[in-house]
Structure formats: structure tokens, C-alpha cells
N, C-alpha and C. Protein backbone atom coordinates (compact mmCIF):
# COMPACT_ATOMS: atom_id res chain seq x y z
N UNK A 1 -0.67 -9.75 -25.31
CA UNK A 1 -1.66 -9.84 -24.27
C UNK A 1 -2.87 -10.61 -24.80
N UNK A 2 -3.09 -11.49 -24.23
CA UNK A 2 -4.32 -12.19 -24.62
C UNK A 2 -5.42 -12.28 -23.72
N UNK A 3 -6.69 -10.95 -24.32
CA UNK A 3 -8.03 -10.96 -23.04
C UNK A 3 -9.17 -11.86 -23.77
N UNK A 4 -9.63 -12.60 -22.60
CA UNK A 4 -10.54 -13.29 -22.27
C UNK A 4 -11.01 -12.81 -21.95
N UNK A 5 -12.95 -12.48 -22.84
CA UNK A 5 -13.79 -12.32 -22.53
C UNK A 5 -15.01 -12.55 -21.37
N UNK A 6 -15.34 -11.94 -20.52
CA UNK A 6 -16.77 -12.59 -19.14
C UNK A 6 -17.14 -13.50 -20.05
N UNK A 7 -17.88 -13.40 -21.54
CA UNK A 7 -19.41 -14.41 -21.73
C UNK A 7 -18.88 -15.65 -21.87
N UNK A 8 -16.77 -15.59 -21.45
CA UNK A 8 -16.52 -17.63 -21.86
C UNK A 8 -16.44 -17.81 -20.32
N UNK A 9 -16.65 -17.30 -19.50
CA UNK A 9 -16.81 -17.22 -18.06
C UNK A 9 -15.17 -16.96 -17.23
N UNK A 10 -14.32 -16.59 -17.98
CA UNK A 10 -12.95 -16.63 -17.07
C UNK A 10 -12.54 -15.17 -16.95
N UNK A 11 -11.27 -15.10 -16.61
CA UNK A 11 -11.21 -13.84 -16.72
C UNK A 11 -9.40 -13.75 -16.78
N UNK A 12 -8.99 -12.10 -17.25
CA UNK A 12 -7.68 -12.07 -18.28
C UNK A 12 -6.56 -11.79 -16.91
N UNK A 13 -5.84 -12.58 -16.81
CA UNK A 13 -4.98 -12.46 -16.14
C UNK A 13 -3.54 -12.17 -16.36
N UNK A 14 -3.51 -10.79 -16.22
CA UNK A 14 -1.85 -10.53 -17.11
C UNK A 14 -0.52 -11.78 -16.82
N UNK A 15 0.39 -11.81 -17.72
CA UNK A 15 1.49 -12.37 -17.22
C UNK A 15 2.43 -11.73 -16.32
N UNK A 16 3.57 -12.10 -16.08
CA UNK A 16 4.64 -11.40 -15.01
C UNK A 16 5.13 -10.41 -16.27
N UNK A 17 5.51 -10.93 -17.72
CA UNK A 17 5.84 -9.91 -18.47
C UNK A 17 4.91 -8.55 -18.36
N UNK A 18 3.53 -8.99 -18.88
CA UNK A 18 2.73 -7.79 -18.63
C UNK A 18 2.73 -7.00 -17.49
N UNK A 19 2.59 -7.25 -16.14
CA UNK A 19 2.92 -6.84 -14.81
C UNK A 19 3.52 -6.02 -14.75
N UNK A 20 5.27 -6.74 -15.21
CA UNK A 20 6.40 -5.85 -15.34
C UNK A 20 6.21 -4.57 -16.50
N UNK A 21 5.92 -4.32 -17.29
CA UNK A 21 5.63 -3.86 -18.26
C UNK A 21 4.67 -2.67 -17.83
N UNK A 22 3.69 -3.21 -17.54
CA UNK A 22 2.76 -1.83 -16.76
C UNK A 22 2.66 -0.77 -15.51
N UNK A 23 3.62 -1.78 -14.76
CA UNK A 23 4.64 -1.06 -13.71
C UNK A 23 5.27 -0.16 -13.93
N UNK A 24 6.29 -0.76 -15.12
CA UNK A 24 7.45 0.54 -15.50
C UNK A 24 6.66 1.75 -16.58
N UNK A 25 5.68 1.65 -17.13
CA UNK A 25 4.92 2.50 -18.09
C UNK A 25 3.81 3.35 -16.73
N UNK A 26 3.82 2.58 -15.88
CA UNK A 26 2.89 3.16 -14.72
C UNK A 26 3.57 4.35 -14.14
N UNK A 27 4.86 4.32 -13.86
CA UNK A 27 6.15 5.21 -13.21
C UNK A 27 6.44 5.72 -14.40
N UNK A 28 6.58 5.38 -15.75
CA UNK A 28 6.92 6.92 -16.59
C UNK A 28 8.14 6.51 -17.10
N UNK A 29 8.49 5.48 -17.12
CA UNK A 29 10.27 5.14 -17.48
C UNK A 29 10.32 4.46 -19.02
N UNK A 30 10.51 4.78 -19.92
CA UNK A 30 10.99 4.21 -21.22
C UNK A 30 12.16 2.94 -20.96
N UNK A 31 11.91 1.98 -21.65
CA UNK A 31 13.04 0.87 -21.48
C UNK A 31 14.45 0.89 -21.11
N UNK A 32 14.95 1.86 -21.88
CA UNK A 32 16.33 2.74 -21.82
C UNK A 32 16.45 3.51 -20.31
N UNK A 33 15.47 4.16 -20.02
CA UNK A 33 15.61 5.01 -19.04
C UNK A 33 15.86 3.55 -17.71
N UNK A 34 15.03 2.86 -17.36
CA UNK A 34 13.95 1.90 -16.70
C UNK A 34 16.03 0.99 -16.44
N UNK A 35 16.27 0.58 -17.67
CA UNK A 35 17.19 -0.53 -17.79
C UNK A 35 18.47 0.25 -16.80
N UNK A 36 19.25 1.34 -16.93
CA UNK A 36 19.83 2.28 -16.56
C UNK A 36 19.57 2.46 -15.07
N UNK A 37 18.35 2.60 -14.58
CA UNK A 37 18.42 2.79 -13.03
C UNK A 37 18.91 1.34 -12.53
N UNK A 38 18.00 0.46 -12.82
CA UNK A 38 17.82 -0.83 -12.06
C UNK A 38 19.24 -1.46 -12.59
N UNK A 39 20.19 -0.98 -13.33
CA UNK A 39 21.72 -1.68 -13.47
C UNK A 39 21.17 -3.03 -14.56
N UNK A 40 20.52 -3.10 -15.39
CA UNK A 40 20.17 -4.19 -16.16
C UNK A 40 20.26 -3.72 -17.98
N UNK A 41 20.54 -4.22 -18.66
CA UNK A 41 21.02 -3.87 -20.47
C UNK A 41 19.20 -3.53 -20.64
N UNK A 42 19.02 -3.25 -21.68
CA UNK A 42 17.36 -2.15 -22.33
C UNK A 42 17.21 -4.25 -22.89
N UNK A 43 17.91 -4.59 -23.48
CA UNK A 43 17.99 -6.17 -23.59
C UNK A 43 16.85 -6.52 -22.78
N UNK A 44 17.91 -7.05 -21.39
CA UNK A 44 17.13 -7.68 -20.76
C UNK A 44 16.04 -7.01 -20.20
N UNK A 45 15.36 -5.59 -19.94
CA UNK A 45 14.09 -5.20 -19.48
C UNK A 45 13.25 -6.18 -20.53
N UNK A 46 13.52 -5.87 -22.00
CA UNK A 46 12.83 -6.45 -22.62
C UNK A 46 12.23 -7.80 -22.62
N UNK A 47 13.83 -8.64 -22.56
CA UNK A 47 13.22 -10.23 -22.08
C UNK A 47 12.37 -10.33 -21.17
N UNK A 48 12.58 -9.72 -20.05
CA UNK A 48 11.30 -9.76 -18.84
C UNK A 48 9.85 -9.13 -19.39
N UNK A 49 10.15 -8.24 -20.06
CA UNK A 49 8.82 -7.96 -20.65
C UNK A 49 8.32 -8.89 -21.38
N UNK A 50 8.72 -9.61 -22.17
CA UNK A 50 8.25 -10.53 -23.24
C UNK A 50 8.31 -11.94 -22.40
N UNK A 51 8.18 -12.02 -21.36
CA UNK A 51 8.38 -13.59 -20.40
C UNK A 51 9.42 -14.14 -21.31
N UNK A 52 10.38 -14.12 -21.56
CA UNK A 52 11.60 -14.82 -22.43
C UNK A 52 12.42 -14.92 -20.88
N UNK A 53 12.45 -14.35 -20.12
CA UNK A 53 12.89 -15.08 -19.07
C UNK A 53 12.75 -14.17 -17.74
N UNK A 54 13.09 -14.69 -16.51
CA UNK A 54 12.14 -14.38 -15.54
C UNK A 54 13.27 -13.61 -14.37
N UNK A 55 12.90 -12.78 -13.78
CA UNK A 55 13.83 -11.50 -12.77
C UNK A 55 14.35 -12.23 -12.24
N UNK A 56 15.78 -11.84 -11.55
CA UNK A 56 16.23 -12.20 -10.94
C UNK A 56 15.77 -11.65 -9.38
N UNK A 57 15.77 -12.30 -8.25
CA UNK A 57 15.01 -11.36 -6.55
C UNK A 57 15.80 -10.31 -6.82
N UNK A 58 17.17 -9.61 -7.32
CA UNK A 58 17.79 -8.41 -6.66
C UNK A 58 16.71 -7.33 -8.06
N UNK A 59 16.84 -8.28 -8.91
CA UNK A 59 15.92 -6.78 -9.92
C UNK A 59 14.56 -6.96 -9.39
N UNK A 60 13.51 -7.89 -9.02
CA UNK A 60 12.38 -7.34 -8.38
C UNK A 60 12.26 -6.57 -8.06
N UNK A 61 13.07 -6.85 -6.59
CA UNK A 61 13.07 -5.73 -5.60
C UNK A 61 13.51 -4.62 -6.12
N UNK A 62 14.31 -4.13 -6.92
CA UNK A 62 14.81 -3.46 -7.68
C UNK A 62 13.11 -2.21 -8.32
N UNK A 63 12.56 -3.52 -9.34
CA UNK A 63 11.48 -3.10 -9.91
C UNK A 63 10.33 -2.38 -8.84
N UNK A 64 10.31 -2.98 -7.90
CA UNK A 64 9.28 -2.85 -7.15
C UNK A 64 9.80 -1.51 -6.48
N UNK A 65 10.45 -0.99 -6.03
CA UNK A 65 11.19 -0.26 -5.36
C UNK A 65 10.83 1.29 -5.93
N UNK A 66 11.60 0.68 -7.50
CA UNK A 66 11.14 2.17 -8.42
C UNK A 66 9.74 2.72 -9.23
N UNK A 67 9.15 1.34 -9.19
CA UNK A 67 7.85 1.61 -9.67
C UNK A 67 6.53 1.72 -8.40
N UNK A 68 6.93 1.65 -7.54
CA UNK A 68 5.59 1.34 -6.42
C UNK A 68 5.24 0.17 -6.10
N UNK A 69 4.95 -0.69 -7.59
CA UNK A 69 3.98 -1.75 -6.87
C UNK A 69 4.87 -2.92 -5.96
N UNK A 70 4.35 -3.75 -5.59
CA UNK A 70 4.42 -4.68 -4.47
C UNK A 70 5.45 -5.86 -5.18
N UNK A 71 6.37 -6.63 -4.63
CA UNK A 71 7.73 -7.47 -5.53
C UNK A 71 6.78 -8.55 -5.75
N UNK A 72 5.67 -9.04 -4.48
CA UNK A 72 4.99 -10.51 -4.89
C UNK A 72 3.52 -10.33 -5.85
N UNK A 73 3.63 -8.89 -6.28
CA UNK A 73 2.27 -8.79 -7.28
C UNK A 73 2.83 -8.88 -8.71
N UNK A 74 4.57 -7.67 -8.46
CA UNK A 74 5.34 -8.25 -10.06
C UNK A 74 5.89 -9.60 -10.33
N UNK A 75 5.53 -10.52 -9.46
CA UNK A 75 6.38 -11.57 -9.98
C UNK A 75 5.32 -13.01 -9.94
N UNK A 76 3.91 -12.60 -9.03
CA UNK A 76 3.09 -13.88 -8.91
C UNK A 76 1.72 -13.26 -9.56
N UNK A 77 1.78 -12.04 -9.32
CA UNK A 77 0.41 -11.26 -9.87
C UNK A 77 -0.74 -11.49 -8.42
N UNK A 78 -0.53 -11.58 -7.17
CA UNK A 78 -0.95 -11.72 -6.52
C UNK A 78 -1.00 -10.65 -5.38
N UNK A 79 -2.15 -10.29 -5.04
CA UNK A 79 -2.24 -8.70 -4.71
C UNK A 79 -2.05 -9.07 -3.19
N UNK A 80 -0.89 -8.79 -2.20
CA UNK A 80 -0.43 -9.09 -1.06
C UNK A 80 -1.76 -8.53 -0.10
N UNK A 81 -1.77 -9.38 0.85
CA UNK A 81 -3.46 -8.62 2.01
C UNK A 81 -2.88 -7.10 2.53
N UNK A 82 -3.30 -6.29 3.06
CA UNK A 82 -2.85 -5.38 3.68
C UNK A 82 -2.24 -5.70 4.98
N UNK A 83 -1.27 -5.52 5.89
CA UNK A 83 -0.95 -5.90 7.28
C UNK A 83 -1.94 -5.05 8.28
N UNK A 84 -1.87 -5.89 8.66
CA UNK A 84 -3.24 -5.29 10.03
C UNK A 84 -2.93 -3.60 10.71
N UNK A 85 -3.96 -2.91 11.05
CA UNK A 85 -3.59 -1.46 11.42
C UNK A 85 -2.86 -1.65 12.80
N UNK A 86 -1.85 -1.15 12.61
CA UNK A 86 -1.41 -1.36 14.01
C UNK A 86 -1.29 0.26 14.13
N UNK A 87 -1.40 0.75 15.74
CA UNK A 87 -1.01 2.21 16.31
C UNK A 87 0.44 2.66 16.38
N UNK A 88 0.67 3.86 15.56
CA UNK A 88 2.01 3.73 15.74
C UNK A 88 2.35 4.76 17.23
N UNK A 89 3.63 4.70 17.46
CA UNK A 89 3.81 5.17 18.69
C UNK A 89 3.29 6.73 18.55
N UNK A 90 3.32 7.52 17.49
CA UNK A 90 2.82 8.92 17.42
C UNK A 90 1.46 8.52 17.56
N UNK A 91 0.61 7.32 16.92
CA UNK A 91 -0.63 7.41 16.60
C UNK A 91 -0.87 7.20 18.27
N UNK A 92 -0.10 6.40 18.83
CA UNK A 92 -0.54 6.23 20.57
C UNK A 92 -0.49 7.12 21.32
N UNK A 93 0.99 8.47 21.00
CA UNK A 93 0.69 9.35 21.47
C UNK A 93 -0.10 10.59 21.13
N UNK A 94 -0.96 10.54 20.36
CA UNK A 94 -2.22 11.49 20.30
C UNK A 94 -3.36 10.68 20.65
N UNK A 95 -3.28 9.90 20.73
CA UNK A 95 -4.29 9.19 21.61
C UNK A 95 -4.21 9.21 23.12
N UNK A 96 -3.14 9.40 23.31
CA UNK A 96 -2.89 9.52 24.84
C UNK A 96 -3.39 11.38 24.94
N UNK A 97 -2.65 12.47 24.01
CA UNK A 97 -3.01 13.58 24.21
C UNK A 97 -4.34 13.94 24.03
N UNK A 98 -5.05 13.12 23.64
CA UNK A 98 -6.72 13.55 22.90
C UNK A 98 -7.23 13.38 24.51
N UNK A 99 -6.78 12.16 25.14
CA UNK A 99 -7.67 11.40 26.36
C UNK A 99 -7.49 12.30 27.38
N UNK A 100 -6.44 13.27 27.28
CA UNK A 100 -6.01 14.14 28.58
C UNK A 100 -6.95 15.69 28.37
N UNK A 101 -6.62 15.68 27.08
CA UNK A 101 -7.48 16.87 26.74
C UNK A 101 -9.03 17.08 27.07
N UNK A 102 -9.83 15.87 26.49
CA UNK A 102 -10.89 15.26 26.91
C UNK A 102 -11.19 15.27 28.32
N UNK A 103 -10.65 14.64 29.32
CA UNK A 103 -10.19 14.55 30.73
C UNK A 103 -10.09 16.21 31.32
N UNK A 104 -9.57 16.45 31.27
CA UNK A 104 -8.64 17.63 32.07
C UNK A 104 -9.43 19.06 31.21
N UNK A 105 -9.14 19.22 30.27
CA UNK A 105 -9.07 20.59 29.37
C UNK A 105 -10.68 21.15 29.47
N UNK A 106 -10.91 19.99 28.87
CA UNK A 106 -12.88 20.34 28.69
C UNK A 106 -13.52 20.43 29.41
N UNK A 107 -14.07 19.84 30.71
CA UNK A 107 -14.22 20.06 31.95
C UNK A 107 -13.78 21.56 32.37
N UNK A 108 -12.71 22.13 32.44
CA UNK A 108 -12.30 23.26 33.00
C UNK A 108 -12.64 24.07 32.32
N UNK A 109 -12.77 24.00 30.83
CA UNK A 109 -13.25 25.17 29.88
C UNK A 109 -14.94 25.45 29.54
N UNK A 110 -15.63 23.96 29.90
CA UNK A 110 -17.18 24.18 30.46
C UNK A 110 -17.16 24.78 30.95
N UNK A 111 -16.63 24.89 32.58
CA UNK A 111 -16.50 25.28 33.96
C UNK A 111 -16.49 26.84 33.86
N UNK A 112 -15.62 27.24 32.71
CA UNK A 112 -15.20 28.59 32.48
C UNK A 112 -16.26 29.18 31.65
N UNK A 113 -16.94 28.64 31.16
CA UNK A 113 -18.37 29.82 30.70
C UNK A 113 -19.49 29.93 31.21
């Protein structure tokens, strides 16, 4: 790992080895363990750790899958945007039940004291 200091003005940007590497130490998996799920030799985790050579898409996804993080942050280091909030149909229907409650319920239960 090589960090670059603020006072030369840049800043340390892990490699895909490192990435990969802090992913699988992030989830708790020893090389052996790590190599074994994802169907790959303790070998090759290593090569990917050491950038000696670069994932194939089925182990990304693979990686990404078992460790959490995101396939285009282990492989570009690039932190994907969030997708926009969308309502899901439960979130629409308590929104629909809040508006009835609001509507209908409260009104009558003023009414009632």
C-alpha cells in the first residue's frame, strides 16, 4: 500500500488489490476460507490481492455478494450514487393508511371527547 500524504496535495487511493483485500478482511474470511466459498484456489484470492491479475465478472459478483460492498467499487474503486428514493408499494400503502386515518379516524375521535 502506498499512502500519500495531504501536505504533497493528493490523496491515497487504494488499488482493486487493496479493495479486494479489505472487503474480504471486512466480512471476516481468511484467504482459505474466502477462496472456498467463491469456488476460486487460496492462489488465486491472492493474485487478486496482490493486482498480479484482475477478477474475472463471475468472481466480482461473487466478491461483492459475500462481502457487502458494491462489484463497481471492488473493481473501479468508485463509490456507485445511491438510486433515487422511490415509494415502495408497502411504503404507498401506509401512506395511503396514514391519509385515511388522518381523514376519517381523527375527526371522529376529536368529536368523541
Amino acid at each position: 500500500m502506498s499512502n500519500v500524504t495531504e501536505s504533497e496535495g493528493k490523496v491515497w487511493v487504494p488499488t482493486r488489490g487493496e479493495r479486494l483485500r479489505r472487503a474480504r478482511e471486512d466480512a471476516g474470511y481468511r484467504q482459505s476460507e474466502f477462496a472456498e466459498l467463491i469456488d476460486v484456489s487460496t492462489h488465486t484470492i491472492s493474485r487478486y490481492e496482490n493486482n498480479l491479475s484482475k477478477p474475472k465478472r463471475r468472481v466480482l459478483e461473487d466478491w461483492a455478494a459475500h462481502t457487502g460492498y458494491s462489484k463497481t467499487f471492488l473493481d473501479t474503486g468508485i463509490i456507485p450514487a445511491a438510486p433515487p428514493e422511490t415509494p415502495t408499494p408497502i411504503g404507498r400503502k401506509k401512506e395511503r393508511t396514514q391519509r385515511i386515518v388522518d381523514s376519517v379516524w381523527r375527526p371522529q375521535l376529536a368529536a368523541a371527547a
